[in-house]
Protein backbone atom coordinates (compact mmCIF):
# COMPACT_ATOMS: atom_id res chain seq x y z
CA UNK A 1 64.32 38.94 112.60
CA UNK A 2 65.93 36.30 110.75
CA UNK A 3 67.49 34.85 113.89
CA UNK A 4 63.92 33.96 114.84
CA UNK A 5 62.63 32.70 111.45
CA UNK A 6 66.15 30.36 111.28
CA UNK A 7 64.37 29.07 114.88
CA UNK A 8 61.47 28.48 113.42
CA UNK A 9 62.46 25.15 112.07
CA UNK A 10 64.54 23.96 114.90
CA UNK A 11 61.60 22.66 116.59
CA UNK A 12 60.91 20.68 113.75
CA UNK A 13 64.88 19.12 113.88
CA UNK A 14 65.35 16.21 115.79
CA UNK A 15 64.90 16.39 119.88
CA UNK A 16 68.78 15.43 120.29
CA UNK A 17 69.87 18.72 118.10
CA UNK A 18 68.05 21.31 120.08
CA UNK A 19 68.78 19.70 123.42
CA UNK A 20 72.64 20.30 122.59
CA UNK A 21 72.47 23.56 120.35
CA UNK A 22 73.86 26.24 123.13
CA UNK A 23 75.38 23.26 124.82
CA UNK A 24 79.32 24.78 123.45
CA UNK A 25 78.72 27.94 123.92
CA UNK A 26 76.98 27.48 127.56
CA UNK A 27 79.89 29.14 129.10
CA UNK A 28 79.88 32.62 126.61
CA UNK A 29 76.51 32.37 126.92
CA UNK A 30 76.39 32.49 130.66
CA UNK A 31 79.05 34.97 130.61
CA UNK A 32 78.60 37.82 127.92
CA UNK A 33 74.86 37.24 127.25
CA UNK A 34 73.22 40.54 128.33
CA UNK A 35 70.78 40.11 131.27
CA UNK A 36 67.47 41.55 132.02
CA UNK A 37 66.98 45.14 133.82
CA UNK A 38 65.89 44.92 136.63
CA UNK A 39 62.55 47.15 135.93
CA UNK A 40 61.83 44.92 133.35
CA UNK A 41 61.47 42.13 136.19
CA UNK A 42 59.78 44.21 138.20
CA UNK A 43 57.37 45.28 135.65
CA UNK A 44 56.63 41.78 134.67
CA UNK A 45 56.09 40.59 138.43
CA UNK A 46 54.06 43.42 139.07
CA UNK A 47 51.61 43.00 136.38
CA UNK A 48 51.04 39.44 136.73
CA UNK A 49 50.58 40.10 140.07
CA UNK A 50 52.62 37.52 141.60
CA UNK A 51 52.73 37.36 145.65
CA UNK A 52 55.88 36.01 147.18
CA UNK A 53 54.68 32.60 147.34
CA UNK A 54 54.19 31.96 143.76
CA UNK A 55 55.18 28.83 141.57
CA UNK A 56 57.10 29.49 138.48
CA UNK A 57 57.54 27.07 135.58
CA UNK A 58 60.69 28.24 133.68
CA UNK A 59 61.33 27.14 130.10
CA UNK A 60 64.33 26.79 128.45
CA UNK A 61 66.31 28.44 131.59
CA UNK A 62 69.61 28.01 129.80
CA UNK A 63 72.47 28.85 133.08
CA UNK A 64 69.88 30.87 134.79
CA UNK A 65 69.95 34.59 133.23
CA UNK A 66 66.66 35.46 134.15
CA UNK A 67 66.32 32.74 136.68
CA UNK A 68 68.29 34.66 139.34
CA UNK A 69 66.44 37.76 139.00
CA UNK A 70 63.07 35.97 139.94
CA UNK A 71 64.94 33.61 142.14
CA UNK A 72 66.25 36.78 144.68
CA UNK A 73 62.90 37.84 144.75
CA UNK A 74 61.90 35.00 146.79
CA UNK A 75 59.52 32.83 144.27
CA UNK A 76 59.43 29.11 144.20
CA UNK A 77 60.94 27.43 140.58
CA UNK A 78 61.08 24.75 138.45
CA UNK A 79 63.10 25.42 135.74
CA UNK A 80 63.71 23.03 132.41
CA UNK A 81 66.83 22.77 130.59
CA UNK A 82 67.50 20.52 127.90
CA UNK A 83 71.41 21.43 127.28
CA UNK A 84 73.71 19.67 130.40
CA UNK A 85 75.81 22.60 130.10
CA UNK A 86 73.53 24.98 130.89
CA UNK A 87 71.75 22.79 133.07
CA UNK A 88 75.31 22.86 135.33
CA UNK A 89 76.08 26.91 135.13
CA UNK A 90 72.10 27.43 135.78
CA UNK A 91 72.39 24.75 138.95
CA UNK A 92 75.86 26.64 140.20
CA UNK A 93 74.31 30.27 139.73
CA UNK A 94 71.11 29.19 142.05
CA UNK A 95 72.83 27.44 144.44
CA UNK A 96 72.50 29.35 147.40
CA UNK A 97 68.71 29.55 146.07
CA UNK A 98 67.04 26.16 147.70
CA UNK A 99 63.29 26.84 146.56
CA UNK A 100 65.06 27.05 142.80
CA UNK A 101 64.74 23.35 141.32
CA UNK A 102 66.27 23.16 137.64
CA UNK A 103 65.37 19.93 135.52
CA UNK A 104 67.48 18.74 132.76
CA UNK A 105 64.66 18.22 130.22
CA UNK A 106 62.59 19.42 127.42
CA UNK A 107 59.39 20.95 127.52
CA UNK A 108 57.98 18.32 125.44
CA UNK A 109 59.41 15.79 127.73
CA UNK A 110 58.47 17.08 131.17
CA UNK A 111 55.57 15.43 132.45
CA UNK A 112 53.06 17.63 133.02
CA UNK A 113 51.72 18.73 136.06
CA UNK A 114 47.99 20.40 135.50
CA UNK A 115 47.23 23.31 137.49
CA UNK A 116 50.09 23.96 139.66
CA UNK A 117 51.80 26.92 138.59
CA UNK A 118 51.04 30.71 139.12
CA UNK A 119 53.18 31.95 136.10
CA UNK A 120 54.93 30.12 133.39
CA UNK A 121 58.30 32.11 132.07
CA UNK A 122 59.89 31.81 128.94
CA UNK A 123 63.15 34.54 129.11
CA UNK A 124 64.33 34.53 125.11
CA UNK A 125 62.99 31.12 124.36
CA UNK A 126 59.10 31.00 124.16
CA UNK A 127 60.17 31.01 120.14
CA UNK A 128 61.77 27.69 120.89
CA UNK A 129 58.71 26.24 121.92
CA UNK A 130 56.05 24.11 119.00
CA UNK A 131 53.16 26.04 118.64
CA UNK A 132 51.41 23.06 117.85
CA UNK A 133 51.43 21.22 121.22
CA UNK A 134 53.29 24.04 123.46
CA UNK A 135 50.35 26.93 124.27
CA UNK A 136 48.21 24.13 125.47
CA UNK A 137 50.79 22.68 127.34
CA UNK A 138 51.50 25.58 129.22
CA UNK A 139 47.66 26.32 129.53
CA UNK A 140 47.57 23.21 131.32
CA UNK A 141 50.15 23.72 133.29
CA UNK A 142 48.88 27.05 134.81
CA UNK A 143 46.28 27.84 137.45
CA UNK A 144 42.85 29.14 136.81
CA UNK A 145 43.77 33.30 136.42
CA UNK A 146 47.91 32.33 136.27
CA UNK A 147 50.05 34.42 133.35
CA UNK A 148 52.87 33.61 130.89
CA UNK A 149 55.43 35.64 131.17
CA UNK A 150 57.76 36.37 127.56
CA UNK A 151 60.92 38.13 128.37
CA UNK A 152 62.70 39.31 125.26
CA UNK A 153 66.42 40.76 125.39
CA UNK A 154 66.74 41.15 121.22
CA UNK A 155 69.88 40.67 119.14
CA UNK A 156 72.32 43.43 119.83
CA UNK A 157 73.23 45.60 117.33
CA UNK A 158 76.06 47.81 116.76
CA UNK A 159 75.74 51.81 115.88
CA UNK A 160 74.64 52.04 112.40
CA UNK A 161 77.37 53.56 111.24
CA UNK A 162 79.16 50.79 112.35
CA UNK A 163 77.21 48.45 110.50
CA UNK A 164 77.96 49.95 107.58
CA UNK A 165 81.19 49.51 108.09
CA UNK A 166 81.11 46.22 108.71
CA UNK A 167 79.02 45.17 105.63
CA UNK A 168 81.94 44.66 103.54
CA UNK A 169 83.37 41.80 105.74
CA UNK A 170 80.08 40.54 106.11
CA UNK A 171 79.18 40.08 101.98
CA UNK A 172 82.70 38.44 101.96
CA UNK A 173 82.27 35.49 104.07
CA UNK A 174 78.62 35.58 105.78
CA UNK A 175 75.92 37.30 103.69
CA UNK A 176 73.08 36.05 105.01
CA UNK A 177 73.92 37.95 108.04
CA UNK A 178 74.49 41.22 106.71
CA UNK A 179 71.18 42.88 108.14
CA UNK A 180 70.02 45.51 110.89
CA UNK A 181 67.36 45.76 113.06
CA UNK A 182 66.83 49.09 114.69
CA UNK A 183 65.05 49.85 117.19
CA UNK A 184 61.23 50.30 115.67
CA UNK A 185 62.09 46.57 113.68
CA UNK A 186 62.91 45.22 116.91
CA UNK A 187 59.76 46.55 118.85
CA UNK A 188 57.73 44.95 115.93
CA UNK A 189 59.34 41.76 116.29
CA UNK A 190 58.69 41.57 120.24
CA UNK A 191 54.40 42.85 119.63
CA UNK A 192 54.90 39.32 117.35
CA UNK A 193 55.93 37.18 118.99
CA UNK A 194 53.36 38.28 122.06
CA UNK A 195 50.87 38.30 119.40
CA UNK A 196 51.32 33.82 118.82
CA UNK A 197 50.48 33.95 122.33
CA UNK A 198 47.08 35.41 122.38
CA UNK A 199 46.56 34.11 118.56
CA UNK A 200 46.85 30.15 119.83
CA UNK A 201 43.21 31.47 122.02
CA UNK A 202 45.05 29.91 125.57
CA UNK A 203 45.69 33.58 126.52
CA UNK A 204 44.39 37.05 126.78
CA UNK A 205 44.98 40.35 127.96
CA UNK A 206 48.57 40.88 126.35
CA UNK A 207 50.68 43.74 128.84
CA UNK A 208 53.94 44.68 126.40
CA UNK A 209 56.52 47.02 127.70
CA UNK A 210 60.23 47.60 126.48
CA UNK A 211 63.21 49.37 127.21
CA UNK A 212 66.31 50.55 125.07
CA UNK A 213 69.49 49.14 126.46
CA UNK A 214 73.00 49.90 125.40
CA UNK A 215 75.95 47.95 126.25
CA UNK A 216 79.94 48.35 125.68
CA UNK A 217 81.55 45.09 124.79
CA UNK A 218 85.63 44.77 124.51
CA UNK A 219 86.13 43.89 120.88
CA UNK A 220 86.64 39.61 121.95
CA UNK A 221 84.04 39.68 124.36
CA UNK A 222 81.41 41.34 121.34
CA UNK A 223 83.11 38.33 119.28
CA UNK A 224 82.21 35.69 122.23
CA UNK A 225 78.79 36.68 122.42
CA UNK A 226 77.82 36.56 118.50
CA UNK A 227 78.86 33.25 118.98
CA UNK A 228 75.71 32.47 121.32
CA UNK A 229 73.27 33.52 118.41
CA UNK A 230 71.52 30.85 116.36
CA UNK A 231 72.74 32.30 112.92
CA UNK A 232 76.61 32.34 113.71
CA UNK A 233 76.00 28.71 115.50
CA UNK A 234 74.85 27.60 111.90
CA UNK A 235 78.01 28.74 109.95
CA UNK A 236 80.82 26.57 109.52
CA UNK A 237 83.83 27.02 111.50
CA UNK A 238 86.16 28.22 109.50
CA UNK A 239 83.96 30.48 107.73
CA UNK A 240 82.98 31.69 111.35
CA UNK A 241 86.96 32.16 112.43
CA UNK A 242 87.14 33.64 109.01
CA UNK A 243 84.32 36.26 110.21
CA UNK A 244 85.23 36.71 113.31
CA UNK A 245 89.13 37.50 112.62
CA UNK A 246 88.26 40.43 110.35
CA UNK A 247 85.09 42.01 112.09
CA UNK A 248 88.31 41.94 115.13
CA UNK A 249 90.63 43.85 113.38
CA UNK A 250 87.98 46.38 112.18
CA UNK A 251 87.01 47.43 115.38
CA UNK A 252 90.80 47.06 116.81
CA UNK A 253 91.69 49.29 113.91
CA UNK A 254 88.42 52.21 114.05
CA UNK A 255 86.67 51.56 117.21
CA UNK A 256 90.17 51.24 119.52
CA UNK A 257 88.88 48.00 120.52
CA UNK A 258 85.66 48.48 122.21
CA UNK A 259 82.04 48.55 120.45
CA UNK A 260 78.79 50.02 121.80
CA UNK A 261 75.34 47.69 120.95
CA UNK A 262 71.98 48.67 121.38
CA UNK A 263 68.75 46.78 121.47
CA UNK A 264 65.22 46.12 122.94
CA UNK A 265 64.60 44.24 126.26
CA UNK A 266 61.03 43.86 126.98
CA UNK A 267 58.58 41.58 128.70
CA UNK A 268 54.96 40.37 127.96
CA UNK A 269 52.65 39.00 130.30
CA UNK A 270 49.46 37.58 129.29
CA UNK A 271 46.71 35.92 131.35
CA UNK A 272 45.52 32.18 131.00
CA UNK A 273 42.08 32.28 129.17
């Protein structure tokens, strides 16, 4: 939860800063970010009833996570990406994908086109987008009857018991970021973030499902992939190496290198009002 209150105020930071914020990480994040089941897709496709011919809009595509899931299935794309980075992995992933177009822009800086799109995705970043202009925007954007669709892969967490453990090296040189979400927090924090949706009155008829997902990570691979994550993006490097070097030797000493993480993926579909 406090990952997405800390991106609360990006939006409000200047256009240049959130353009490049994943930009140095683009290549963990494209490798060691966990991507979306597959009946998570398919649940979101099926609700919003998309045919094979359908338009998407895709926000904030980063290198193309969820992008390739709705790109095998056949469906038309334009995708915006502010970061050149991820712009690049997202253009190499799709490349044998011609009806996939990815733009290196913001939201706020794509010119609008009214009406053309059947579905409007936002995989992980829909948080990223201003309230105070963005529903509207994609309203616009959207046919008569189209849907947003919000998919939501939460922070990973490891085993409890593991968090306690590593609470000690986490008071010591990041507190802030000594917390846990489990399971029911992170279910809460998904029906939330739907809930801006339908609060902002462009949308209606919320669908919400979820899945539990658990993932092993070698120890530097868990490492690379905190990295990705807004809060240890904000900390200082050498407080982050700092970090990073001890949570490593605590899970090369007890865990014999290898950690388990859990967490929610889920989608939300909602139709235009």
């Amino acid at each position: 939860m406090k990952e997405l209150e800390l991106l609360k105020n990006l939006y409000f930071q200047d256009l240049e800063t959130r353009k490049n914020w994943y930009s140095h990480v683009a290549e963990a994040y494209n490798k060691f970010r966990p991507r979306y089941p597959q009946e998570i897709i398919n649940g979101a496709v099926e609700v919003a009833q998309l045919s094979t011919k359908a338009n998407i809009l895709e926000l904030g595509c980063g290198p193309g996570n969820a992008t390739l899931a709705f790109a095998q299935l056949g469906f038309s794309m334009i995708c915006l990406e502010p970061s050149l980075a991820a712009c690049n992995l997202a253009k190499q992933n799709c490349v044998i994908y011609p009806q996939v177009e990815i733009q290196q822009t913001t939201f706020e800086e794509w010119e609008l086109e009214t009406g053309k799109f059947d579905a409007v995705l936002a995989a992980t970043s829909y948080h990223w987008i201003n309230p105070e202009f963005g529903n509207s925007k994609i309203s616009q954007a959207l046919r008569n009857h189209g849907n947003l669709i919000l998919l939501w892969n939460m922070t990973p967490q490891p085993e409890y018991e593991i968090y306690q453990n590593f609470r000690e090296i986490y008071q010591k040189y990041a507190p802030l970021l000594d917390r846990y979400e489990d399971i029911e927090t992170q279910k809460e924090i998904v029906q939330a973030l739907g809930q801006k949706a339908i609060d902002s009155g462009k949308f209606k008829n919320l669908v919400s499902e979820q899945v539990v997902c658990r993932v092993n990570y070698y120890m530097d691979d868990f490492l690379l992939l905190l990295s990705t994550y807004t809060p240890y993006l904000k900390l200082d490097i050498e407080t982050r190496t700092c970090l990073f070097t001890a949570l490593r030797k605590k899970i090369e000493d007890h865990y014999g290198g290898n950690i388990q993480i859990t967490y929610i993926s889920a989608f939300q579909v909602a139709k235009k009002a």
